[in-house]
N, C-alpha and C. Protein backbone atom coordinates (compact mmCIF):
# COMPACT_ATOMS: atom_id res chain seq x y z
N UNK A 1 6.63 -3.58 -15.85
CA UNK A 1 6.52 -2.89 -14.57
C UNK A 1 6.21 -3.92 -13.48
N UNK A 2 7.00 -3.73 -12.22
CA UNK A 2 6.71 -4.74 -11.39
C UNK A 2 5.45 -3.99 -10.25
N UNK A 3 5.21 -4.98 -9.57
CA UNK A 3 4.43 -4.66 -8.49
C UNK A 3 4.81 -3.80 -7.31
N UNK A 4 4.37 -3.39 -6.31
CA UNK A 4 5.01 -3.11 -5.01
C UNK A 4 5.69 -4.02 -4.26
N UNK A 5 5.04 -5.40 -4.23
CA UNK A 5 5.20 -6.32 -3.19
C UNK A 5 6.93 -6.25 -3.91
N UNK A 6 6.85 -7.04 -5.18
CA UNK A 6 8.35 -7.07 -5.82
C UNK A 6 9.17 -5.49 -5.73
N UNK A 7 8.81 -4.78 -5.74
CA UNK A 7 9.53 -3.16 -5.53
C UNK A 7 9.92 -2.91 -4.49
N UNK A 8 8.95 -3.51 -3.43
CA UNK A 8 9.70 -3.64 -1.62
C UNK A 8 10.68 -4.75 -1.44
N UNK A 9 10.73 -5.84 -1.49
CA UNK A 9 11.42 -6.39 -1.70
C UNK A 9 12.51 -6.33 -1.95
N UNK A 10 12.47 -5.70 -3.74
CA UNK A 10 14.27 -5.91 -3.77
C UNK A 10 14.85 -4.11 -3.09
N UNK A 11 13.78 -3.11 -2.73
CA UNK A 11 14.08 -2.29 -1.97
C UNK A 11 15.01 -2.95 -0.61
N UNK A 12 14.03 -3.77 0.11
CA UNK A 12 14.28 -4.28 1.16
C UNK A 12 15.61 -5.07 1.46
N UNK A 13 16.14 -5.97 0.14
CA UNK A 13 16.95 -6.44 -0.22
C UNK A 13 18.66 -6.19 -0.26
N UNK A 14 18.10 -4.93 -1.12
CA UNK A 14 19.25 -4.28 -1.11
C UNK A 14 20.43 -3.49 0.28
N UNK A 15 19.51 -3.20 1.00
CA UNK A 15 20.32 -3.27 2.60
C UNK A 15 21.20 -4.27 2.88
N UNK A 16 20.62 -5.82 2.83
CA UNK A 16 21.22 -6.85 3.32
C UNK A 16 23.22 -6.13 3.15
N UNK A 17 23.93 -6.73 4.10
CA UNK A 17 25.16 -6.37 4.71
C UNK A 17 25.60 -4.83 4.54
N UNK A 18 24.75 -3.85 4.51
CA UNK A 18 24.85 -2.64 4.58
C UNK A 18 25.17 -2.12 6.10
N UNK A 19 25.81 -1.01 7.01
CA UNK A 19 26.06 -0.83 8.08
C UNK A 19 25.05 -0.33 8.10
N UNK A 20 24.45 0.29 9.68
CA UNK A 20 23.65 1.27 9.59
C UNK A 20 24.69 2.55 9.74
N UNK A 21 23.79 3.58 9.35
CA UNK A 21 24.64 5.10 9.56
C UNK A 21 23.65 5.96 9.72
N UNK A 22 23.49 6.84 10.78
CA UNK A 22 22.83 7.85 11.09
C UNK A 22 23.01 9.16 10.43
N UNK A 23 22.20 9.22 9.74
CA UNK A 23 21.91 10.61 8.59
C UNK A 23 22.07 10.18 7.10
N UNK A 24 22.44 8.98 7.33
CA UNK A 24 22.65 8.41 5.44
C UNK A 24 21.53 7.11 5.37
N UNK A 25 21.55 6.33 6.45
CA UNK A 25 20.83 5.20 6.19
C UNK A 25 20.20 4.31 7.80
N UNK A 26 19.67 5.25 8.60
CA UNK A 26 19.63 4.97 9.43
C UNK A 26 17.59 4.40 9.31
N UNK A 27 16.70 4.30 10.61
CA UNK A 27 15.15 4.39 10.69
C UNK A 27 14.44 4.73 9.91
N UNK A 28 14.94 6.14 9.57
CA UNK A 28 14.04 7.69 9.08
C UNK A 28 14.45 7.77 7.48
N UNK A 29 15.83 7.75 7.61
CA UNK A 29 16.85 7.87 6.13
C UNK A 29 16.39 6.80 5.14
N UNK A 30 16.13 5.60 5.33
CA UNK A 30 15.40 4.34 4.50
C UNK A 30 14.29 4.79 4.20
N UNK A 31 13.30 4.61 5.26
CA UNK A 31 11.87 4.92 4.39
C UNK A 31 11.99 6.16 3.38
N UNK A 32 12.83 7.01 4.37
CA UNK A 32 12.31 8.74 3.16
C UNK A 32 13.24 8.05 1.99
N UNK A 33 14.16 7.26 1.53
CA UNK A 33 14.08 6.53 0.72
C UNK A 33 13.44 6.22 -0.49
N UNK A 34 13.16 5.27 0.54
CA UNK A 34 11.47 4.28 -0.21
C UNK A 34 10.73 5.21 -0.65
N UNK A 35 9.94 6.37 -0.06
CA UNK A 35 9.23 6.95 -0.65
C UNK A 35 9.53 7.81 -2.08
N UNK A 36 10.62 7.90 -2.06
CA UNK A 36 11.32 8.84 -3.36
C UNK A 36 11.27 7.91 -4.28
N UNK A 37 12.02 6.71 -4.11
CA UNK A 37 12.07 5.57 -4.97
C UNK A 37 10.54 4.90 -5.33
N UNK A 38 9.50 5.11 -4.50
CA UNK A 38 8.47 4.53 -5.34
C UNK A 38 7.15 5.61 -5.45
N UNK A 39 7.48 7.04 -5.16
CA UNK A 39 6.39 8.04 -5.51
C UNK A 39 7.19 8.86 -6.45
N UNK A 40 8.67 8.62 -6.90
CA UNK A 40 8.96 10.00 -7.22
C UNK A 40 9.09 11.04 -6.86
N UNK A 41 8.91 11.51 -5.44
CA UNK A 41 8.80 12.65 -5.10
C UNK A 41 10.20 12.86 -3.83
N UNK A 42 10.43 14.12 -3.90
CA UNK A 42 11.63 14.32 -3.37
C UNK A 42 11.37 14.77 -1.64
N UNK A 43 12.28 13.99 -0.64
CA UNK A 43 11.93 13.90 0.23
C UNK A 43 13.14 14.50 1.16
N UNK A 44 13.02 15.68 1.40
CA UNK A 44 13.99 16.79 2.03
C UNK A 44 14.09 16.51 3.64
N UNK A 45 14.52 15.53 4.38
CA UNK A 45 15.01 15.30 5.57
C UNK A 45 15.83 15.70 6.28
N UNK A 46 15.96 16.32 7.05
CA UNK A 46 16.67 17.46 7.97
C UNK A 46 18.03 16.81 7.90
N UNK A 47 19.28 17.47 8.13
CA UNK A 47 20.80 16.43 7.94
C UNK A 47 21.43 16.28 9.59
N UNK A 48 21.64 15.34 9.98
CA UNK A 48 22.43 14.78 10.96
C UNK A 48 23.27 13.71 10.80
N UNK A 49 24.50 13.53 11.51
CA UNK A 49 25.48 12.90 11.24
C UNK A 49 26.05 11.96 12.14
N UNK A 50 24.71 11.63 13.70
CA UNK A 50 25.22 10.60 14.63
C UNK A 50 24.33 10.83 15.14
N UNK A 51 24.38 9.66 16.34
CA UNK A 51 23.17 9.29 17.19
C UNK A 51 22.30 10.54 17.72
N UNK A 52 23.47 11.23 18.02
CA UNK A 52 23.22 12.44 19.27
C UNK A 52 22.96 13.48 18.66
N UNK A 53 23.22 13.70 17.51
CA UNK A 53 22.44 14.82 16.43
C UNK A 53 20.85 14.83 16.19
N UNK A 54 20.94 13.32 15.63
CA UNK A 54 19.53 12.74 15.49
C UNK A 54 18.86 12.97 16.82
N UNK A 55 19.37 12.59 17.94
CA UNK A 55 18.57 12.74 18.91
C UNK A 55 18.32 14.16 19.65
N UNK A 56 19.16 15.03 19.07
CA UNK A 56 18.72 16.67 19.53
C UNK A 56 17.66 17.06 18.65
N UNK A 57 17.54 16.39 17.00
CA UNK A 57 16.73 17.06 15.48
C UNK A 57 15.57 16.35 16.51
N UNK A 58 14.98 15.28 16.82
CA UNK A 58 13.96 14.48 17.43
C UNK A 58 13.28 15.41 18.62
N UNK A 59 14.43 15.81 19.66
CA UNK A 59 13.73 16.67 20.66
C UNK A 59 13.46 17.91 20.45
N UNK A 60 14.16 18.60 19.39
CA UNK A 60 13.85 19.88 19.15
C UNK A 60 12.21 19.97 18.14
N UNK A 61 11.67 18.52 17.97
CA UNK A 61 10.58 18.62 17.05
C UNK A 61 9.45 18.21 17.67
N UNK A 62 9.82 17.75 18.82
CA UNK A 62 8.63 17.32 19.89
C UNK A 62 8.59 15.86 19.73
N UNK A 63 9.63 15.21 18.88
CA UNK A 63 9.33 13.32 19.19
C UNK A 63 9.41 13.13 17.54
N UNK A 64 10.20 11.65 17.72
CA UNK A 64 9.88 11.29 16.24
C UNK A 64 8.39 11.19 15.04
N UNK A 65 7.50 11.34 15.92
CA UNK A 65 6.31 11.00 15.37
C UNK A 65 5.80 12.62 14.96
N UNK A 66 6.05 13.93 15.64
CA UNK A 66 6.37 15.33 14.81
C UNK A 66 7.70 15.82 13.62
N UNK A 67 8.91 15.11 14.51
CA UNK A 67 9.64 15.09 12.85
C UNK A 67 9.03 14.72 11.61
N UNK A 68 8.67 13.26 11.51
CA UNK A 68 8.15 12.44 10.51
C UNK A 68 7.22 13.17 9.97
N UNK A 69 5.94 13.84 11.09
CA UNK A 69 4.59 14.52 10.30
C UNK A 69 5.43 15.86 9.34
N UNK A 70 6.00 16.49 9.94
CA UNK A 70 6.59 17.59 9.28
C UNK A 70 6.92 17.12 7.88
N UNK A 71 8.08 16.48 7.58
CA UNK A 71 8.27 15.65 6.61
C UNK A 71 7.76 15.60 5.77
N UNK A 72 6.54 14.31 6.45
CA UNK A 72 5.37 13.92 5.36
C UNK A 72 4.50 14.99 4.88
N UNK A 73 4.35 16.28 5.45
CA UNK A 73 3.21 16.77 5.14
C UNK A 73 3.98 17.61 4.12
N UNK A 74 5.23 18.08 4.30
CA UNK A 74 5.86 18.72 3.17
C UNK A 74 5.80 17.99 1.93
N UNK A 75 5.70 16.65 1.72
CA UNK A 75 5.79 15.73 0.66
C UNK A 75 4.84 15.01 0.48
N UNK A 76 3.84 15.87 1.22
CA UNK A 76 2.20 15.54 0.61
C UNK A 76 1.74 14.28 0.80
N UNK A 77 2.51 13.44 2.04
CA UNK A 77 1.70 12.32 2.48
C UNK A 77 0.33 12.41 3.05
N UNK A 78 -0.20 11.61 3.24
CA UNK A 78 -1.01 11.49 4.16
C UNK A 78 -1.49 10.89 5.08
N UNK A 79 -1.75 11.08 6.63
CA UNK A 79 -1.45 10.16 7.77
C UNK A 79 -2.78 9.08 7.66
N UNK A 80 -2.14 8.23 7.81
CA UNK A 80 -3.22 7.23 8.13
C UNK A 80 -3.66 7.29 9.66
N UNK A 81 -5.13 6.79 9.93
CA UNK A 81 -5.45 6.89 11.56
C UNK A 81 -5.06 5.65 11.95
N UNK A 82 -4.09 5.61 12.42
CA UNK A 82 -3.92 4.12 12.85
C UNK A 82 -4.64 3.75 14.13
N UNK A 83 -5.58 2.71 14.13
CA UNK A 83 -6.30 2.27 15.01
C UNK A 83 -7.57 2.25 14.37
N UNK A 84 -7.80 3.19 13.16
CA UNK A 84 -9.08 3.25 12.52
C UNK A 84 -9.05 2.35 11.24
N UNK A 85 -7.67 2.76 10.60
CA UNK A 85 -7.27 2.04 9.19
C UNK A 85 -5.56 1.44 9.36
N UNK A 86 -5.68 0.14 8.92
CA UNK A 86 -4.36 -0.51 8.54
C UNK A 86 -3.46 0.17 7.56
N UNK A 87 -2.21 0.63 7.68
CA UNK A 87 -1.29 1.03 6.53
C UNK A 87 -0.98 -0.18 5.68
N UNK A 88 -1.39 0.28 4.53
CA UNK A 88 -1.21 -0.63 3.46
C UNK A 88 0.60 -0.72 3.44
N UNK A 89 0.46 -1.82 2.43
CA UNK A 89 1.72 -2.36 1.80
C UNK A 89 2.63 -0.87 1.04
N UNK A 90 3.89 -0.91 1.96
CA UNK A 90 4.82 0.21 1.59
C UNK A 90 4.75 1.79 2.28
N UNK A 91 3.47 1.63 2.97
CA UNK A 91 3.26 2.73 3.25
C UNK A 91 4.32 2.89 4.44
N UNK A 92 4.84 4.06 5.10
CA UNK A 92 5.58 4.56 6.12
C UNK A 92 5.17 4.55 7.64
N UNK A 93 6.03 4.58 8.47
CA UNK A 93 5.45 4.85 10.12
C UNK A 93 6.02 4.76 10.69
N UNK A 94 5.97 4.47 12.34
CA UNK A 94 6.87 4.51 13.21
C UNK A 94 5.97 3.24 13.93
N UNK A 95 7.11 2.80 14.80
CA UNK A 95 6.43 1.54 15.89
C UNK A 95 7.06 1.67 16.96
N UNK A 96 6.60 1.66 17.92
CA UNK A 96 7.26 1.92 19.34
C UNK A 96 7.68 0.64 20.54
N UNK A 97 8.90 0.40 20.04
CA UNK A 97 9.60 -1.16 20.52
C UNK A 97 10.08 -0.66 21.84
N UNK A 98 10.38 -1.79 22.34
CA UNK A 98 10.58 -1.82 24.02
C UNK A 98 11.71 -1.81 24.09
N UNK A 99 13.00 -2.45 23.03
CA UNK A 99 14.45 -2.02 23.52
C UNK A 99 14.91 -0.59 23.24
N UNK A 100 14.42 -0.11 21.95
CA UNK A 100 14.96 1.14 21.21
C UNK A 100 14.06 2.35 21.12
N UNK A 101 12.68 2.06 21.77
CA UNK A 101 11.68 3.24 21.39
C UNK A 101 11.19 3.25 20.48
N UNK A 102 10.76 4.35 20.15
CA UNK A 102 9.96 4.80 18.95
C UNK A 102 10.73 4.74 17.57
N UNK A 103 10.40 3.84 16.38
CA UNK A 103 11.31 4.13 15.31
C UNK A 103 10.72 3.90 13.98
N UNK A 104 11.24 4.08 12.71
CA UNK A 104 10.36 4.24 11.72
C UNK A 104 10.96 3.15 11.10
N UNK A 105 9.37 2.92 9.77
CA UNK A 105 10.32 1.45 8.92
C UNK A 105 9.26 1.57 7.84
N UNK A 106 9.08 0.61 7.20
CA UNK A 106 7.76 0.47 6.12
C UNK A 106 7.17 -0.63 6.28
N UNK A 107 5.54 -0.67 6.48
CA UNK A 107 4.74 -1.53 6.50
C UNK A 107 4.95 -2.47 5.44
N UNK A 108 4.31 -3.93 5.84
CA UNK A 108 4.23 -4.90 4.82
C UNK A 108 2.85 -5.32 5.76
N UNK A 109 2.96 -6.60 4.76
CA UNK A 109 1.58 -7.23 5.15
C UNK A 109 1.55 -7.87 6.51
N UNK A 110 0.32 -8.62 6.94
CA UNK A 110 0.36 -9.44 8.13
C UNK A 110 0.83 -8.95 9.36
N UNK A 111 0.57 -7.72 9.19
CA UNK A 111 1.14 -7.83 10.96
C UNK A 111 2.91 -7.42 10.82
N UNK A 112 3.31 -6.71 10.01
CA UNK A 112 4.78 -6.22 9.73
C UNK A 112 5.07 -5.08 9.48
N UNK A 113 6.36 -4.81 10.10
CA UNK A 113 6.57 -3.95 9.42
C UNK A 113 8.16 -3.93 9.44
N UNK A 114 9.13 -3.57 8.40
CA UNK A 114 10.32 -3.57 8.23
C UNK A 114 11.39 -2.23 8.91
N UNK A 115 12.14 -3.03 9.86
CA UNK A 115 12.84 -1.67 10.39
C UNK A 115 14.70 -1.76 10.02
N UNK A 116 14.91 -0.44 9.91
CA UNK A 116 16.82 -0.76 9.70
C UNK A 116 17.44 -1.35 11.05
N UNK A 117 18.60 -1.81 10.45
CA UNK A 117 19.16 -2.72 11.43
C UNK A 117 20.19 -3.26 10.79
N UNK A 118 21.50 -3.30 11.76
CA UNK A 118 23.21 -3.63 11.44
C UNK A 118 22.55 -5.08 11.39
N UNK A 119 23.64 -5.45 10.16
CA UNK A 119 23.64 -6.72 9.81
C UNK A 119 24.77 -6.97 10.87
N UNK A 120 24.61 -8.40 11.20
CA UNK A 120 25.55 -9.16 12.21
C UNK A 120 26.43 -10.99 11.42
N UNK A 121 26.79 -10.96 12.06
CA UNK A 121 27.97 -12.23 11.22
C UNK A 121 26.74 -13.56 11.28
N UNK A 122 25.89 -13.47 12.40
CA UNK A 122 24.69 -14.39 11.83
C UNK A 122 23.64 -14.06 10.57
N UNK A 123 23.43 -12.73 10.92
CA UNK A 123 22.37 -12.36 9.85
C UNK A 123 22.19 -11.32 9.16
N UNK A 124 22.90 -11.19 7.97
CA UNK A 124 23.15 -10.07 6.96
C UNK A 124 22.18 -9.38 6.99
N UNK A 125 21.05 -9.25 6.99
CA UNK A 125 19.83 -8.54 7.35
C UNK A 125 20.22 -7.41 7.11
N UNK A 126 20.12 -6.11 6.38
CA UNK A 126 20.11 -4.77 6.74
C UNK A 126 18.73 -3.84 7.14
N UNK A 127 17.53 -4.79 6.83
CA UNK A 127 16.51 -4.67 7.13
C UNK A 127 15.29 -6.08 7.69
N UNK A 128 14.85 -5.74 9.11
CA UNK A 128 13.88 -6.60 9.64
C UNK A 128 12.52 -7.05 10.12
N UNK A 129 11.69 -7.49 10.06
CA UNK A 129 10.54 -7.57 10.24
C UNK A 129 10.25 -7.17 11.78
N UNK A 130 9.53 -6.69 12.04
CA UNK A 130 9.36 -6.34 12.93
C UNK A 130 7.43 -6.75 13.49
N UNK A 131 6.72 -7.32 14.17
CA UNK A 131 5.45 -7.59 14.38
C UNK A 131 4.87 -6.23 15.06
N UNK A 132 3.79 -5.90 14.87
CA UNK A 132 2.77 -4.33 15.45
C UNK A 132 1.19 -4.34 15.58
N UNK A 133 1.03 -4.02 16.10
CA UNK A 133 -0.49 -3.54 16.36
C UNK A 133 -0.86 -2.22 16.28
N UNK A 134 -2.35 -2.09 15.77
CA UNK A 134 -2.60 -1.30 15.65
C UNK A 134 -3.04 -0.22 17.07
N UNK A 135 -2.52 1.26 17.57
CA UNK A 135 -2.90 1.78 18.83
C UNK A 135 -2.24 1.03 20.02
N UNK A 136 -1.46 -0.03 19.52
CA UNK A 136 -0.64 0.01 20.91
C UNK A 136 0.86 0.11 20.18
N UNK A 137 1.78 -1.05 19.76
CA UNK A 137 2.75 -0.63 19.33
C UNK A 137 2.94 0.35 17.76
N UNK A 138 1.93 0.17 16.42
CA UNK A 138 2.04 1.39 15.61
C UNK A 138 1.09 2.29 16.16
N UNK A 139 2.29 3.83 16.40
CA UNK A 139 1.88 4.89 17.27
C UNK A 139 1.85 5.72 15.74
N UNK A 140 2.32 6.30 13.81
CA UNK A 140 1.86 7.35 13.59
C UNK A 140 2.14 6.33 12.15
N UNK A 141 1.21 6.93 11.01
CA UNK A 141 1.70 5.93 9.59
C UNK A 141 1.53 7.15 8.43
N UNK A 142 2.05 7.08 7.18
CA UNK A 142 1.70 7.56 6.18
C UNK A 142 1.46 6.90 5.28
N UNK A 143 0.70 7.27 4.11
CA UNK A 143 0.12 6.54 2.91
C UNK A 143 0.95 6.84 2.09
N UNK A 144 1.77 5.91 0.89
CA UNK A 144 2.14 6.78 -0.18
C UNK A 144 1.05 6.97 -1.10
N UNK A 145 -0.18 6.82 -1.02
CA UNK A 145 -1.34 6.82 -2.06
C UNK A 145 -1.56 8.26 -2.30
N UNK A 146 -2.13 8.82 -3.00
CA UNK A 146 -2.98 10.06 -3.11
C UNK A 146 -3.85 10.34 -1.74
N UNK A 147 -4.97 9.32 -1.94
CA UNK A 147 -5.72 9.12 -0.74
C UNK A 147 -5.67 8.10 -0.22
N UNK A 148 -5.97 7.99 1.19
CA UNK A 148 -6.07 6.73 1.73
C UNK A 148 -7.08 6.92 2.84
């Protein structure tokens, strides 16, 4: 049995030259992912099929950070207070970037967190690090733990 760190990883990995696609593998579509792939548990995400879908499912829920809670709470996450406690390694969230807004990815260590993203002819990347803080740019997180 491997670790998390190695379980994110070749999670993380496996994107490299993947497109992005909205409703199959987009922000939201990865992590709920990740979480299936390393809790087991089945993660029922509303279906949209382009930008502008996604972005009506988002306003009709009051913001990505109420989609996501909905979500998580159906699948028995639990929110971390961000600003009170750091999301551990793998855990879920959103970070609120200055070109694209608000968007979701999975924490790693140090000050990271991994978001989707089109690989480009420089950098196969299908997934990227992204730097955050706590209460200013990470705005909502979940635990995959029991408790956290």
């Amino acid at each position: 049995m491997t670790n998390r760190t190695d379980r994110l990883r070749g999670f993380l990995a496996a994107w490299d030259g993947i497109p992005m696609e909205y409703g199959t593998s987009d922000c939201s579509i990865v992590p709920a992912m990740w979480v299936s792939e390393e809790t087991g548990r089945t993660v029922e995400w509303p279906d949209y099929a382009s930008e502008e879908e996604a972005r009506e499912l988002i306003g009709e829920a009051g913001g990505l950070v109420h989609l996501w809670r909905a979500v998580a709470d159906e699948v028995g996450l639990s929110e971390v207070q961000v600003g009170c406690a750091v999301p551990a390694l793998g855990d879920i969230g959103i970070v609120d970037t200055r070109m694209h807004g608000p968007i979701g990815g999975i924490f790693a260590r140090h000050g990271l967190i991994y978001v989707r993203c089109d690989p480009t002819e420089d950098n196969e990347r299908g997934m990227r690090p992204l730097t955050w803080r706590p209460g200013r740019s990470a705005i909502a997180a979940w635990s995959l733990e029991a408790e956290h």
